[in-house]
N, C-alpha and C. Protein backbone atom coordinates (compact mmCIF):
# COMPACT_ATOMS: atom_id res chain seq x y z
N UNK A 1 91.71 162.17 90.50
CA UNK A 1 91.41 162.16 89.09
C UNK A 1 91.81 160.79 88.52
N UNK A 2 91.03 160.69 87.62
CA UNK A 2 91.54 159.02 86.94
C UNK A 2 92.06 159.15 86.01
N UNK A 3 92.90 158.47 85.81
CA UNK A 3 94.24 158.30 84.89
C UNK A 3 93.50 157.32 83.83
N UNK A 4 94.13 157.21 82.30
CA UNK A 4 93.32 157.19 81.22
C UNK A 4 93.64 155.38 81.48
N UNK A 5 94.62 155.23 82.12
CA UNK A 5 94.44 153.28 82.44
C UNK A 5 93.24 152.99 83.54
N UNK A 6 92.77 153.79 84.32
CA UNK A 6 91.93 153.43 85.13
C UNK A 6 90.65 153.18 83.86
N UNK A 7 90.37 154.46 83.62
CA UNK A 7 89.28 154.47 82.36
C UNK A 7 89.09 153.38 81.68
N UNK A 8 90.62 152.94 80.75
CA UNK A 8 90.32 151.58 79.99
C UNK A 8 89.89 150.83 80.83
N UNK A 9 90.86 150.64 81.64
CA UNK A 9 90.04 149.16 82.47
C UNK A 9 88.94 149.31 82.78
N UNK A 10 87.70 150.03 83.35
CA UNK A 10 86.57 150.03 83.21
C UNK A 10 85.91 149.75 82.30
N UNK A 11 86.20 150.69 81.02
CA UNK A 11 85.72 150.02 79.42
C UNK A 11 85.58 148.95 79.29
N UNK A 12 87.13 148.25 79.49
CA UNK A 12 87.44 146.08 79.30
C UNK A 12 86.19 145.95 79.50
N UNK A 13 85.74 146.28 81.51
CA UNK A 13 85.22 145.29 82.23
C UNK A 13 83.45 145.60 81.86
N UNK A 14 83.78 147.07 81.25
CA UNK A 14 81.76 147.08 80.76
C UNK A 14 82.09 146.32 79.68
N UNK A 15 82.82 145.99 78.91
CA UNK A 15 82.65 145.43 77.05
C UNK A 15 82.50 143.84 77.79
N UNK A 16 83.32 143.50 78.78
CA UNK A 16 83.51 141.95 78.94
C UNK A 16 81.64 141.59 79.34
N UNK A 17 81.63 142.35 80.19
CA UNK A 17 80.37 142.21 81.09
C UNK A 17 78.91 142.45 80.15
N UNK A 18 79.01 142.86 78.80
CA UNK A 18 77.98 143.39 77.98
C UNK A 18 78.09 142.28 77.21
N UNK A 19 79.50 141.78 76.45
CA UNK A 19 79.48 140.77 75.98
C UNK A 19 79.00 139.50 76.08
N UNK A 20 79.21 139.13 78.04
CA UNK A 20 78.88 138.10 78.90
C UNK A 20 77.22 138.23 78.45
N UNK A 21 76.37 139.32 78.29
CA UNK A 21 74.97 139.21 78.56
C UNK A 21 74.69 139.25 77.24
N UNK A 22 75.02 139.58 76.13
CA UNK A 22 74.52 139.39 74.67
C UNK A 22 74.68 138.00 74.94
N UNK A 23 75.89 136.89 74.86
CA UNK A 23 75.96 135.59 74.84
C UNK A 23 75.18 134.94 75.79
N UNK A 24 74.28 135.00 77.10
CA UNK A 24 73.56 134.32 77.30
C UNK A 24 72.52 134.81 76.65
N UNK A 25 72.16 136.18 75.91
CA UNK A 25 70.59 136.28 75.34
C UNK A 25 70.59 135.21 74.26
N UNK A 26 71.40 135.28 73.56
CA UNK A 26 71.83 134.41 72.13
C UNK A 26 71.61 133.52 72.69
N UNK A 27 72.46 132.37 73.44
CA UNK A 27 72.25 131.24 73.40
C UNK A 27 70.65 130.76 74.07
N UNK A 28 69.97 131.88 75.03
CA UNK A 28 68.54 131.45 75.87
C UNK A 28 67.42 131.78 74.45
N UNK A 29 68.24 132.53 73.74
CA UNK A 29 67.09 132.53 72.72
C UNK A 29 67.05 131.26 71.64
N UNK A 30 67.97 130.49 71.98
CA UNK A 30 68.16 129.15 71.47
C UNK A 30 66.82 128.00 71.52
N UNK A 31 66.42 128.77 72.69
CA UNK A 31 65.92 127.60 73.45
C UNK A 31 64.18 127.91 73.16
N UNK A 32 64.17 128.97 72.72
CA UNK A 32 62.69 129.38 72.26
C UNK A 32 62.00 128.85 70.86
N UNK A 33 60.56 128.75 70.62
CA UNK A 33 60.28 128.48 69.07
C UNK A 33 60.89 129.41 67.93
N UNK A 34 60.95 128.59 67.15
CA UNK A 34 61.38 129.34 65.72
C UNK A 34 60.84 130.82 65.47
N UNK A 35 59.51 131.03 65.84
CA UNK A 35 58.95 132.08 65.32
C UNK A 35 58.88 133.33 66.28
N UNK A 36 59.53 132.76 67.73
CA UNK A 36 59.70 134.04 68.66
C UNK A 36 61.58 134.10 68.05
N UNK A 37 62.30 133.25 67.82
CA UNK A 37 64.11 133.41 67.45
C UNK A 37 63.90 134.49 66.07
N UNK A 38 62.92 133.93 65.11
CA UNK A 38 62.86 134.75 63.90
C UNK A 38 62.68 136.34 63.79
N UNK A 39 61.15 136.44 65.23
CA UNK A 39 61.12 137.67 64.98
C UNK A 39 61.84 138.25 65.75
N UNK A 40 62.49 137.52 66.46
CA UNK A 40 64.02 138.54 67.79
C UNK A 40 64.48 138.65 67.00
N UNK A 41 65.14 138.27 66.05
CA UNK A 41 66.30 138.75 65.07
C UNK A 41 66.23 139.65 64.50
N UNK A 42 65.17 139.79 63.66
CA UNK A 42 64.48 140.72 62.78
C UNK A 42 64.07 141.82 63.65
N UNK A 43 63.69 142.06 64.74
CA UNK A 43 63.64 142.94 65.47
C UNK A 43 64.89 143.65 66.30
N UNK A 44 65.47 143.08 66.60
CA UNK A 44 66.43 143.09 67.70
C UNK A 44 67.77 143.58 66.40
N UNK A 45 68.15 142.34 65.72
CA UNK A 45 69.52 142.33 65.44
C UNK A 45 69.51 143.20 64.27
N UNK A 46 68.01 143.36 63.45
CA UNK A 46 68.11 143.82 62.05
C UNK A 46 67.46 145.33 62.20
N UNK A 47 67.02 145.64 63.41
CA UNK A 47 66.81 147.03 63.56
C UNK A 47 65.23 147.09 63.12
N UNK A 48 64.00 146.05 62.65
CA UNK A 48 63.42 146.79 61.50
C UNK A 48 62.10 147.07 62.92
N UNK A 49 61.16 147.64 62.59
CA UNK A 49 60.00 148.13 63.01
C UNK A 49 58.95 146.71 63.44
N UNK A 50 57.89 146.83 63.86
CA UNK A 50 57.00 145.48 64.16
C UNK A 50 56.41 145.42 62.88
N UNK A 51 55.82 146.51 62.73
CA UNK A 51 55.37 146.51 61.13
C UNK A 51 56.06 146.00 60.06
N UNK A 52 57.27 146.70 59.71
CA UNK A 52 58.49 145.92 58.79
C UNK A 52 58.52 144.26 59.11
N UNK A 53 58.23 143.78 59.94
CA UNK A 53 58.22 142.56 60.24
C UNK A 53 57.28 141.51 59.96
N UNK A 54 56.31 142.27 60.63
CA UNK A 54 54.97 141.55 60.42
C UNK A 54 54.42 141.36 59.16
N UNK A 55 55.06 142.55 58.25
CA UNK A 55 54.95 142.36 56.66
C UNK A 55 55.85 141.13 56.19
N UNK A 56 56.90 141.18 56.22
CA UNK A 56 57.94 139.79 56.29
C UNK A 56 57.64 138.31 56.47
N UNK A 57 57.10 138.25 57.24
CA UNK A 57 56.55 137.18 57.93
C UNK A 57 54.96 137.42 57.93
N UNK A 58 54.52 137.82 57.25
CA UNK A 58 52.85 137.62 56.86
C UNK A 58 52.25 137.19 58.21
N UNK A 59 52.07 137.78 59.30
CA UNK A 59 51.38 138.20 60.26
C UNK A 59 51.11 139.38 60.78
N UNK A 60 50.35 139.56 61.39
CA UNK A 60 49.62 140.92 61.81
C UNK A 60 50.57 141.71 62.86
N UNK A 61 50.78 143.21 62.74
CA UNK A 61 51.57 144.11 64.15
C UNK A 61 51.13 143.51 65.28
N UNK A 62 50.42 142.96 65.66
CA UNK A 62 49.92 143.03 67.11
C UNK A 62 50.90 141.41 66.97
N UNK A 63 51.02 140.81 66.56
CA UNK A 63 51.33 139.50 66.93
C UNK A 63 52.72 139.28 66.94
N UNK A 64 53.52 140.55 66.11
CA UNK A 64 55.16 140.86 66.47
C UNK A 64 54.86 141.60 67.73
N UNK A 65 54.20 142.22 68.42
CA UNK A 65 54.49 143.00 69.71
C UNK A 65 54.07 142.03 70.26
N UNK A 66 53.05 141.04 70.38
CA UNK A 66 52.90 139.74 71.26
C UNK A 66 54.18 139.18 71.79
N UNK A 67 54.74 138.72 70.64
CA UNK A 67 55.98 137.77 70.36
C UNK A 67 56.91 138.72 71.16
N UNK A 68 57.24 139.74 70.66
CA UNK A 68 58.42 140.25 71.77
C UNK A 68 58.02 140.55 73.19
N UNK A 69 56.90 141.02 73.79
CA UNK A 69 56.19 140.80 75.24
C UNK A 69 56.82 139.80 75.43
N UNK A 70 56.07 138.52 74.70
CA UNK A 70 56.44 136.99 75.54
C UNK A 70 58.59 136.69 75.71
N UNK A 71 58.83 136.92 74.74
CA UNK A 71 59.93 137.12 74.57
C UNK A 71 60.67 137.87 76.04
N UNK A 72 60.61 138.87 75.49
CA UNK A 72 60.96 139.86 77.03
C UNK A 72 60.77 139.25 78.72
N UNK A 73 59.07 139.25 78.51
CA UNK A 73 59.16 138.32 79.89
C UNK A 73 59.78 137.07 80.15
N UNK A 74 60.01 136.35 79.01
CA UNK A 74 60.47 135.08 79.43
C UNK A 74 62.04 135.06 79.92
N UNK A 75 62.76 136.13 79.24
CA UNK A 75 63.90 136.08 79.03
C UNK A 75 64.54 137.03 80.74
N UNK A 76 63.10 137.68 81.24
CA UNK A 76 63.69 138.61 82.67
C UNK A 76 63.64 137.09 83.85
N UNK A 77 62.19 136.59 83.75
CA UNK A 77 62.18 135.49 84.20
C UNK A 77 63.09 134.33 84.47
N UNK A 78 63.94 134.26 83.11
CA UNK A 78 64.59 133.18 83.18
C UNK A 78 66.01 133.76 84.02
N UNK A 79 66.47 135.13 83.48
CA UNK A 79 67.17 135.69 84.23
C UNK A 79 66.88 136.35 85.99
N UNK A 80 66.31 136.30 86.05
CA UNK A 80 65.67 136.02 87.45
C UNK A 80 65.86 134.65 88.24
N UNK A 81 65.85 133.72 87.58
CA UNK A 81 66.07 132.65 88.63
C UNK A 81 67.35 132.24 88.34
N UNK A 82 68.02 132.36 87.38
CA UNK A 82 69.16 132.57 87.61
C UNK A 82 70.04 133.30 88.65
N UNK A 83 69.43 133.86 89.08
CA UNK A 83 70.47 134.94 90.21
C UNK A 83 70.35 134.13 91.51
């Protein structure tokens, strides 16, 4: 049976290890145009819908689900050759 210090320490090492991967998304999303960082944010950090967005930023739904596709792939990709 595991004892409630074994437990934490697992916790630490998922929070350290979750932390580790928010901070490279943040900083690789650095490295993208303004208008794929804008709508990651707005999507990602602010919770809102593609729609909620695409209203925001006066472009069409299909072109916030574009943007996060490209987004997504770029970001498995880049993490991919990383390994």
């Amino acid at each position: 049976m595991a004892s409630f210090a074994d437990v934490d320490d697992l916790r630490r090492a998922a929070d350290a290890d979750h932390a580790s991967q928010l901070e490279w998304v943040w900083t690789t999303l650095g490295q993208f145009p303004e208008e794929i960082r804008e709508t990651a944010v707005l999507v990602l950090a602010q919770q809102l819908s593609h729609g909620e967005v695409a209203s925001i930023l006066g472009v069409k739904e299909s072109t916030i689900s574009w943007r996060m596709h490209e987004l997504r792939k770029n970001l498995k990709q880049r993490a991919d050759e990383e390994r």
